[in-house]
PDB file of N, CA and C in Angstrom:
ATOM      1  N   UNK A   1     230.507 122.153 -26.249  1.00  0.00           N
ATOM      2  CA  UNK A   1     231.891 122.346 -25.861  1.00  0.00           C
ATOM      3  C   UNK A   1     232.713 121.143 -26.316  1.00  0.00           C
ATOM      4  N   UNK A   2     233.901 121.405 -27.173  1.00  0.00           N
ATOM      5  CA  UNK A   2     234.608 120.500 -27.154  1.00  0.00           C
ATOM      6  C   UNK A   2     235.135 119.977 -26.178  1.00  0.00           C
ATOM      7  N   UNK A   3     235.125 118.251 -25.690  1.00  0.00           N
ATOM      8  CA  UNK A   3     235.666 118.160 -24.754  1.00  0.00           C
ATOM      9  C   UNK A   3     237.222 117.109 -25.020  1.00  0.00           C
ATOM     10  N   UNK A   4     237.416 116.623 -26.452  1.00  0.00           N
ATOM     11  CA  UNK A   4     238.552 116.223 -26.940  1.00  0.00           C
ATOM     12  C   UNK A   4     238.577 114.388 -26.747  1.00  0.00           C
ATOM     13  N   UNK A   5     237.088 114.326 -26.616  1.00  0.00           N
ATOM     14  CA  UNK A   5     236.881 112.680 -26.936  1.00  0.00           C
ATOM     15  C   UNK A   5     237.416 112.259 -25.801  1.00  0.00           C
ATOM     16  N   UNK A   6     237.799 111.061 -25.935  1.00  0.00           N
ATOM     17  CA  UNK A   6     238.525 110.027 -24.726  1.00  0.00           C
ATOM     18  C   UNK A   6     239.484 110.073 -24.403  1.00  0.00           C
ATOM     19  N   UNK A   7     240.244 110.376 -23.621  1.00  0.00           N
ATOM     20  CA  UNK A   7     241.688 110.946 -23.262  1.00  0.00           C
ATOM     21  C   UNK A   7     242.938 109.546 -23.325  1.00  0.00           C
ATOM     22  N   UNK A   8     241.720 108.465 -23.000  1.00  0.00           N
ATOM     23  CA  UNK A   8     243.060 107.145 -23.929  1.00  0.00           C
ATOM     24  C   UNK A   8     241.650 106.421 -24.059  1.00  0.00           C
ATOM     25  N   UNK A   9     241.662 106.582 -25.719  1.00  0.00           N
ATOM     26  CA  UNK A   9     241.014 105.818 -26.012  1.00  0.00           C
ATOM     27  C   UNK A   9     241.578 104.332 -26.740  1.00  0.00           C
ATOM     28  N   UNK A  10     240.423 103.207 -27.231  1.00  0.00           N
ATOM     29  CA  UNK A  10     241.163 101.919 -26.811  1.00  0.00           C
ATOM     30  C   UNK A  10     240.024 101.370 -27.503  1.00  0.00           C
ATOM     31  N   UNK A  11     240.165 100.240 -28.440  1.00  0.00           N
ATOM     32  CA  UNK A  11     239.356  99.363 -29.513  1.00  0.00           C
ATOM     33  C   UNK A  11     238.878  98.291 -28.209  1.00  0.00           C
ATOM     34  N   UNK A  12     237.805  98.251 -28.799  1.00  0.00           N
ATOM     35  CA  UNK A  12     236.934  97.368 -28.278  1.00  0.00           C
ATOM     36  C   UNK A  12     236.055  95.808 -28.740  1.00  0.00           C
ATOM     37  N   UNK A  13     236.022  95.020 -28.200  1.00  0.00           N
ATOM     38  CA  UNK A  13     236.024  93.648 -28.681  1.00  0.00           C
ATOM     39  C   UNK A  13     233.809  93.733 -28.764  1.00  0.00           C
ATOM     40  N   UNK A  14     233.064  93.412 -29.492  1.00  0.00           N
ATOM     41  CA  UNK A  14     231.789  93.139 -28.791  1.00  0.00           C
ATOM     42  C   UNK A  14     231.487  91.514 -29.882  1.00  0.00           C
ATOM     43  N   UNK A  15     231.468  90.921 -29.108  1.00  0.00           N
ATOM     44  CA  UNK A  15     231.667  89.140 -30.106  1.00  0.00           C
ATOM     45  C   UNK A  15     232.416  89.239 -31.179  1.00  0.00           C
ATOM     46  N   UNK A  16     233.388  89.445 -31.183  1.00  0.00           N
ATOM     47  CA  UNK A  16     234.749  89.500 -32.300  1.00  0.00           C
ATOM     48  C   UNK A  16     234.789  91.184 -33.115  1.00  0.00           C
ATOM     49  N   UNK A  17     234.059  91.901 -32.923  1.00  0.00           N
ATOM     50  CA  UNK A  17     233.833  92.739 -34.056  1.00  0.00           C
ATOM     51  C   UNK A  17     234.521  93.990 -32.871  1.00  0.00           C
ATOM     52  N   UNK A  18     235.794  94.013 -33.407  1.00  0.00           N
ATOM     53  CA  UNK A  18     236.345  95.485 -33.299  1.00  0.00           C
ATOM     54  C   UNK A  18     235.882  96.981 -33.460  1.00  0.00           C
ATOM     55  N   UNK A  19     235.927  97.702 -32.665  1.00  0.00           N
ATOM     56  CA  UNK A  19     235.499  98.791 -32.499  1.00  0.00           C
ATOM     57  C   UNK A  19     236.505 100.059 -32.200  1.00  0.00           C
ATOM     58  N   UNK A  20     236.855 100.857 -32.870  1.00  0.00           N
ATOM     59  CA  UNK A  20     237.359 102.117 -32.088  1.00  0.00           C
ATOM     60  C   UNK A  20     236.957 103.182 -31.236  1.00  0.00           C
ATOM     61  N   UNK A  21     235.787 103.109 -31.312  1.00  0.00           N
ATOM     62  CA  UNK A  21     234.809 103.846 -30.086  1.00  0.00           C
ATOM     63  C   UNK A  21     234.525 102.994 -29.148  1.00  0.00           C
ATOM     64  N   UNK A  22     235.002 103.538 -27.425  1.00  0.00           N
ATOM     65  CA  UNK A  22     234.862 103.306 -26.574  1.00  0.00           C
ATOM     66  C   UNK A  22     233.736 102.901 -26.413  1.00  0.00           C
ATOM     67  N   UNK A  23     233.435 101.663 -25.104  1.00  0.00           N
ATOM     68  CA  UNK A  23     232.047 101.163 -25.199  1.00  0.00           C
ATOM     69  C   UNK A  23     231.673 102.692 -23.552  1.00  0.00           C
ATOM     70  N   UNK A  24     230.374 102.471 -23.632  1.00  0.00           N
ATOM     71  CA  UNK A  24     229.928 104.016 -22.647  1.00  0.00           C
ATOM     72  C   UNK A  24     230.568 103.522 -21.314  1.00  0.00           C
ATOM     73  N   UNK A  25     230.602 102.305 -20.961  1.00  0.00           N
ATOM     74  CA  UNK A  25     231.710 102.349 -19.183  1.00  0.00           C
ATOM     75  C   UNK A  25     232.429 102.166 -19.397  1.00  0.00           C
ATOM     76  N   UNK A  26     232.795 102.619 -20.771  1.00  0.00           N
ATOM     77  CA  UNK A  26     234.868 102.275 -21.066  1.00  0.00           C
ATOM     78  C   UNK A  26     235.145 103.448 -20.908  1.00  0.00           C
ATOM     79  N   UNK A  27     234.249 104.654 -20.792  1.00  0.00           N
ATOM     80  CA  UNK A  27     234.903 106.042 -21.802  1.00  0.00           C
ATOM     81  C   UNK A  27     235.833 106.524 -20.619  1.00  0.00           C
ATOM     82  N   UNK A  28     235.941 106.768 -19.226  1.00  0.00           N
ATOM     83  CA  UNK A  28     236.714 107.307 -18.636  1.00  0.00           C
ATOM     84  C   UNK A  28     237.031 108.885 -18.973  1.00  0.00           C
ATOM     85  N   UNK A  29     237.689 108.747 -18.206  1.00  0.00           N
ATOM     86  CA  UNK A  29     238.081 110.904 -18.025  1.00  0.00           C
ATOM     87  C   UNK A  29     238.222 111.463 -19.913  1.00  0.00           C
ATOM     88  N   UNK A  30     237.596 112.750 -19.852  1.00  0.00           N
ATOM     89  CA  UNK A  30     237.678 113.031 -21.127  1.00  0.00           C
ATOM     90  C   UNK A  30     239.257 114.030 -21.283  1.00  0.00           C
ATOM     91  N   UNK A  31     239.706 114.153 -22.804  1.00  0.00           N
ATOM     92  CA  UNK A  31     240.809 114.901 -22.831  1.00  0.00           C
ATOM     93  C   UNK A  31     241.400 116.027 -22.561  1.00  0.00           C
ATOM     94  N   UNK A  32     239.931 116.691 -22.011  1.00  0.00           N
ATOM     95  CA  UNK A  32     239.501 118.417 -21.298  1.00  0.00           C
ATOM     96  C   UNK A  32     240.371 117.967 -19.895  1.00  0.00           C
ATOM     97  N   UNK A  33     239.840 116.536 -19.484  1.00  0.00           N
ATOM     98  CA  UNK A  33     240.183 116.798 -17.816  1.00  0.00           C
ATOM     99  C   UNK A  33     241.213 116.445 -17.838  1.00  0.00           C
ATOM    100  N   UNK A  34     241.873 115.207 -18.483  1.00  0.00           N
ATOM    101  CA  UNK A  34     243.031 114.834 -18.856  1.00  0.00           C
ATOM    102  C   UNK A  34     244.335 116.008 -18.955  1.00  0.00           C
ATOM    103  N   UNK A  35     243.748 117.133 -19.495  1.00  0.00           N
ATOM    104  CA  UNK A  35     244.741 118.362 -19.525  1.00  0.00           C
ATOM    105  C   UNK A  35     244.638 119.446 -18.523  1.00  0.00           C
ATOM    106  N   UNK A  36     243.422 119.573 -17.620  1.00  0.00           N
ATOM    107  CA  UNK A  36     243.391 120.286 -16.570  1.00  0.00           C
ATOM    108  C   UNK A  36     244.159 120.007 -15.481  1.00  0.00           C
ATOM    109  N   UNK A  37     243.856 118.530 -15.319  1.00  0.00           N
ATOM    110  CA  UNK A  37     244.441 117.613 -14.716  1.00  0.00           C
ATOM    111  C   UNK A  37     246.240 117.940 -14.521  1.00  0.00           C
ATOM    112  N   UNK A  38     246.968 118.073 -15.778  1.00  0.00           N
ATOM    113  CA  UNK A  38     248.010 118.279 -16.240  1.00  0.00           C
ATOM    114  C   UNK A  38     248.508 119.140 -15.667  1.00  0.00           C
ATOM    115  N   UNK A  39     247.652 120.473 -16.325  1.00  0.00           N
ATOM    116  CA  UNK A  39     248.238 121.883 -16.113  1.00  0.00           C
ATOM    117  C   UNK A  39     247.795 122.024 -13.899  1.00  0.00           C
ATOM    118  N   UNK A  40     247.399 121.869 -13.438  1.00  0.00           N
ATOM    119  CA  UNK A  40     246.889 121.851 -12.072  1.00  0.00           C
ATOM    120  C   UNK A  40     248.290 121.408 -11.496  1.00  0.00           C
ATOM    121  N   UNK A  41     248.287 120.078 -12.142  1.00  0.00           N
ATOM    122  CA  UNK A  41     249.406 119.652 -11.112  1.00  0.00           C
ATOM    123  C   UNK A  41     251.281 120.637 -11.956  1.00  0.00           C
ATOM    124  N   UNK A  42     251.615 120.747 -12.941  1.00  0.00           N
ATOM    125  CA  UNK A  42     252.128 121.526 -12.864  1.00  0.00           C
ATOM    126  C   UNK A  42     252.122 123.078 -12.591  1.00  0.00           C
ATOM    127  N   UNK A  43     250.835 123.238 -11.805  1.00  0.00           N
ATOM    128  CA  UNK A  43     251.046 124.999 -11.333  1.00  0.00           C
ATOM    129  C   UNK A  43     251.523 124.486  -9.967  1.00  0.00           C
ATOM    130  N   UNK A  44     250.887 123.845  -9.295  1.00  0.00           N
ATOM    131  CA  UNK A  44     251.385 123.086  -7.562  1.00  0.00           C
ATOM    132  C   UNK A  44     252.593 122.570  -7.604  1.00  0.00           C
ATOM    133  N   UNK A  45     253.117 121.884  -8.564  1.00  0.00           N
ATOM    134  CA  UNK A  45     254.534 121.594  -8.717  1.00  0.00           C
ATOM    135  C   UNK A  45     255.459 123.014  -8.823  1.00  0.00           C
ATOM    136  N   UNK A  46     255.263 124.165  -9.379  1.00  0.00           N
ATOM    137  CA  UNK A  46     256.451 125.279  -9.646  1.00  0.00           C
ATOM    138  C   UNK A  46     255.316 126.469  -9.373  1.00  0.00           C
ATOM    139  N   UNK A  47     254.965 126.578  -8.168  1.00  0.00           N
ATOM    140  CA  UNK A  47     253.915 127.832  -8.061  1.00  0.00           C
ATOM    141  C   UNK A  47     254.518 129.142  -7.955  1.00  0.00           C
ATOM    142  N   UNK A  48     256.108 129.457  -8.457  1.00  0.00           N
ATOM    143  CA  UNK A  48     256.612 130.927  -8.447  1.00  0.00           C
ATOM    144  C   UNK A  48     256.653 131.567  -9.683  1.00  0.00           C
ATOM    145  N   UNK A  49     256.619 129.964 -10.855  1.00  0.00           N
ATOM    146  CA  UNK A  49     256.426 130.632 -12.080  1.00  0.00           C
ATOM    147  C   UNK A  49     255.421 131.656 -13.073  1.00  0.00           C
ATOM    148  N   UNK A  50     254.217 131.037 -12.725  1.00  0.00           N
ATOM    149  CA  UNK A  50     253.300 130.926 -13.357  1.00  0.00           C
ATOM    150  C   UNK A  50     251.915 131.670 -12.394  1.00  0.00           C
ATOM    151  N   UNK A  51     251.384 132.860 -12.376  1.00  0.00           N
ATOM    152  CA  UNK A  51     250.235 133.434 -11.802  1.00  0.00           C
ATOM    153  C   UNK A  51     249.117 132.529 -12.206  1.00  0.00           C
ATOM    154  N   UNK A  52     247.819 132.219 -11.514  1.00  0.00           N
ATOM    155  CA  UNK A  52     246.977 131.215 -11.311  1.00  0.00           C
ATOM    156  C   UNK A  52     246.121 131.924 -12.013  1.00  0.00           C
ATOM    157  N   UNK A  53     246.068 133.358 -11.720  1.00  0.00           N
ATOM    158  CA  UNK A  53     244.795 134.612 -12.295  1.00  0.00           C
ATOM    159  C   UNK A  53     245.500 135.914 -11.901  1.00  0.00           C
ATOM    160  N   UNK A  54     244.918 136.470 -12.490  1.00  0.00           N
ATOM    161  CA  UNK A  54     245.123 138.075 -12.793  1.00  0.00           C
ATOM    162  C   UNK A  54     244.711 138.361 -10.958  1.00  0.00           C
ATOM    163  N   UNK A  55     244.056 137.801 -10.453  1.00  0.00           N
ATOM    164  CA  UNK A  55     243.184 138.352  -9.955  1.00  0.00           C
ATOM    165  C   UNK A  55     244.342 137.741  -8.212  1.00  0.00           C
ATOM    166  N   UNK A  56     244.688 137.050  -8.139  1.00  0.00           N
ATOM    167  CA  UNK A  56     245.370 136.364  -6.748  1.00  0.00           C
ATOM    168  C   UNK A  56     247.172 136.332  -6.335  1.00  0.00           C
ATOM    169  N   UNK A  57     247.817 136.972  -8.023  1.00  0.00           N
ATOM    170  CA  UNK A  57     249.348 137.456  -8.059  1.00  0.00           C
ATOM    171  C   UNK A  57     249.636 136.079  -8.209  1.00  0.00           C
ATOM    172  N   UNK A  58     251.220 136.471  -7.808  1.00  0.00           N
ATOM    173  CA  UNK A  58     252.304 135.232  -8.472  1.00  0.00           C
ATOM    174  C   UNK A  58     252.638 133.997  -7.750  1.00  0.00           C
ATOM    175  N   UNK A  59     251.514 133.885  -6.609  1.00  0.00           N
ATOM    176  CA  UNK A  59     252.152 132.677  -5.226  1.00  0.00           C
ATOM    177  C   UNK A  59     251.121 132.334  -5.466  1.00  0.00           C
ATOM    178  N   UNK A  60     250.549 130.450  -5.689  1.00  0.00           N
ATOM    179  CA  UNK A  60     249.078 129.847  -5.593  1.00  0.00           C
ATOM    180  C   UNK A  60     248.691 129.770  -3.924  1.00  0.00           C
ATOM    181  N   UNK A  61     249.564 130.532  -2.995  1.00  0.00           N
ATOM    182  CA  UNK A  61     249.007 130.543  -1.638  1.00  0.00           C
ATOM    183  C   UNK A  61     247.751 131.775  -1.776  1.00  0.00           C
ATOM    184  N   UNK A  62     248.130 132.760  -2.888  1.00  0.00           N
ATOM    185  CA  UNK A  62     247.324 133.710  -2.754  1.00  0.00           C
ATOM    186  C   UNK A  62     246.034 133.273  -3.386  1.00  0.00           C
ATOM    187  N   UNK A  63     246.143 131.904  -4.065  1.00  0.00           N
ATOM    188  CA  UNK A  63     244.734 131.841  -5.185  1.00  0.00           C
ATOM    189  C   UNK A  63     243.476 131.036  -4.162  1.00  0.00           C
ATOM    190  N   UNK A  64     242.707 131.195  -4.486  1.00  0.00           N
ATOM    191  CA  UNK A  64     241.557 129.616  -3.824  1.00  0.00           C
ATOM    192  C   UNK A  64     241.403 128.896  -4.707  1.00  0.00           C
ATOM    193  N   UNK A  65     240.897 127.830  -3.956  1.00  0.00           N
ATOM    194  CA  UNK A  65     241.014 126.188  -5.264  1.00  0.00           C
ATOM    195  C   UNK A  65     240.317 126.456  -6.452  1.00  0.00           C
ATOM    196  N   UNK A  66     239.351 127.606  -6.147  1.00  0.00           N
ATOM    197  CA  UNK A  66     238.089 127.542  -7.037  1.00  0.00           C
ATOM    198  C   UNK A  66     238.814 128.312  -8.334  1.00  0.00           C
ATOM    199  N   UNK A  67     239.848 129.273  -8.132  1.00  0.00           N
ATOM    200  CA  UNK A  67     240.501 129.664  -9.204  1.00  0.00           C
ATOM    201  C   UNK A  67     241.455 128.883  -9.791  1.00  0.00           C
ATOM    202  N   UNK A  68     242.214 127.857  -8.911  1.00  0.00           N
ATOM    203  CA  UNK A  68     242.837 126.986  -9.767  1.00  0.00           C
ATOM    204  C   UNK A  68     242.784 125.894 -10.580  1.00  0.00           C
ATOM    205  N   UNK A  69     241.112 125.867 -10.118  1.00  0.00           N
ATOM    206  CA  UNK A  69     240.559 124.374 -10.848  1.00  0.00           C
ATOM    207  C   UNK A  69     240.220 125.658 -12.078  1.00  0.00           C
ATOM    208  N   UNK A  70     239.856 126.906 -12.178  1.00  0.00           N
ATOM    209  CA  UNK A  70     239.616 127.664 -13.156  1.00  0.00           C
ATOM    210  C   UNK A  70     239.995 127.650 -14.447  1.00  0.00           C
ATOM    211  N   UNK A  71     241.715 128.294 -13.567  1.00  0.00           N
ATOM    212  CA  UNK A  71     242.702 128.529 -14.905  1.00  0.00           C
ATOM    213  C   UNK A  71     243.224 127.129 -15.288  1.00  0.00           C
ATOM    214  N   UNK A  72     243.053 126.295 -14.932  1.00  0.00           N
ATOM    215  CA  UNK A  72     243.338 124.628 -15.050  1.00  0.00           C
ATOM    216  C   UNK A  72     242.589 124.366 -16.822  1.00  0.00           C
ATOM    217  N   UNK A  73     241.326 124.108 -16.418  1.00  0.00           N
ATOM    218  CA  UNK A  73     240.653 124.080 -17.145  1.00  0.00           C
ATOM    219  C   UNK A  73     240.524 125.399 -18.498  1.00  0.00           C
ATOM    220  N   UNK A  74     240.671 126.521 -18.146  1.00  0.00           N
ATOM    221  CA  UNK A  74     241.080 127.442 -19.585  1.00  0.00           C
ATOM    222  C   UNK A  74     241.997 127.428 -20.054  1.00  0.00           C
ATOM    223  N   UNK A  75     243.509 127.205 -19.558  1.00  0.00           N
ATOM    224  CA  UNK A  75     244.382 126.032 -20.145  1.00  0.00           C
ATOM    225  C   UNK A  75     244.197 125.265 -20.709  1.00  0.00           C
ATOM    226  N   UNK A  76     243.308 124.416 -20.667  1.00  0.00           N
ATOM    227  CA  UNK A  76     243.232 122.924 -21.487  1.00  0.00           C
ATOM    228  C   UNK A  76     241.943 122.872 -22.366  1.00  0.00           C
ATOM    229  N   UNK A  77     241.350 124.379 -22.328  1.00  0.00           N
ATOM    230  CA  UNK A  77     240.457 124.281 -23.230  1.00  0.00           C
ATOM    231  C   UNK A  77     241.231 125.116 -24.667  1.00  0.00           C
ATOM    232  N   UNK A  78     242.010 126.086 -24.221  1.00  0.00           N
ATOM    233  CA  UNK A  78     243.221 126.497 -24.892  1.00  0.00           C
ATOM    234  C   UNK A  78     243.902 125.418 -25.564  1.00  0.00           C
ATOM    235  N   UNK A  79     244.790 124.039 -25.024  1.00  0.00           N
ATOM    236  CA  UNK A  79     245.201 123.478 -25.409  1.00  0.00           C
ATOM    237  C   UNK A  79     244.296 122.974 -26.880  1.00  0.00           C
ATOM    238  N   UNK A  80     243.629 122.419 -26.554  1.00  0.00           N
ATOM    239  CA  UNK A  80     242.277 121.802 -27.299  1.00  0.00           C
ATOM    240  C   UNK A  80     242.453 122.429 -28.527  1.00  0.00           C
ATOM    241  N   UNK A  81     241.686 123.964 -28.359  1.00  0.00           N
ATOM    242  CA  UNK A  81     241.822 124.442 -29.648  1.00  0.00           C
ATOM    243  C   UNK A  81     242.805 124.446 -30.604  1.00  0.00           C
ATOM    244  N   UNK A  82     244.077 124.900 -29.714  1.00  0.00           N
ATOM    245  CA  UNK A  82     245.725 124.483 -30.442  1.00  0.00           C
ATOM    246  C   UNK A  82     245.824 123.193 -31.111  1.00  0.00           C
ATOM    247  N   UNK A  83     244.949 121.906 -30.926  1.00  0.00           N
ATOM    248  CA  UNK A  83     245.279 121.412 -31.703  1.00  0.00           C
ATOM    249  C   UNK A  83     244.537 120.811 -32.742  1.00  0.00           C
ATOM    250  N   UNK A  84     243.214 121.675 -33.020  1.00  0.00           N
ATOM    251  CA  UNK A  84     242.440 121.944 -34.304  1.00  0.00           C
ATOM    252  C   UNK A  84     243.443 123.617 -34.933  1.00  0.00           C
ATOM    253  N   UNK A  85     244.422 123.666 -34.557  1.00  0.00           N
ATOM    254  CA  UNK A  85     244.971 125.142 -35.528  1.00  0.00           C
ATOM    255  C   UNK A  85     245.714 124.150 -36.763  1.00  0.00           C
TER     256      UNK A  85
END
């Protein structure tokens, strides 16, 4: 699964020698969650716009978390691909 690398990634020093790959306890949240993350908090920010799922209608009172961490994440795996088009 693509997960879109390091969501801020950041050069790294190891005895003078620069690096553009994150060292492994540098890597932090990847760019998948970075955009779930995103889209989540704008469905909770304007929840009349936007249906969560087919399946719970047009109010996120009707959804459970488990669907909104869902469509969160197929959003931003969506995103992802959009930007290998």
């Amino acid at each position: 699964m693509n997960n879109g690398g390091c969501a801020f990634p950041a050069q790294h020093s190891i005895d003078g020698n620069w690096t553009k790959e994150p060292l492994a306890e540098f890597r932090g949240m990847t760019l998948r969650d970075y955009f779930a993350a995103k889209v989540l908090q704008g469905l909770c920010a304007n929840n009349s716009v936007f249906a969560a799922s087919p399946d719970c209608g047009w109010l996120l009172v009707n959804c459970t978390q488990d669907q909104l961490a869902d469509t969160s994440y197929e959003l931003a795996d969506a995103m992802l691909k959009a930007r290998t088009a």
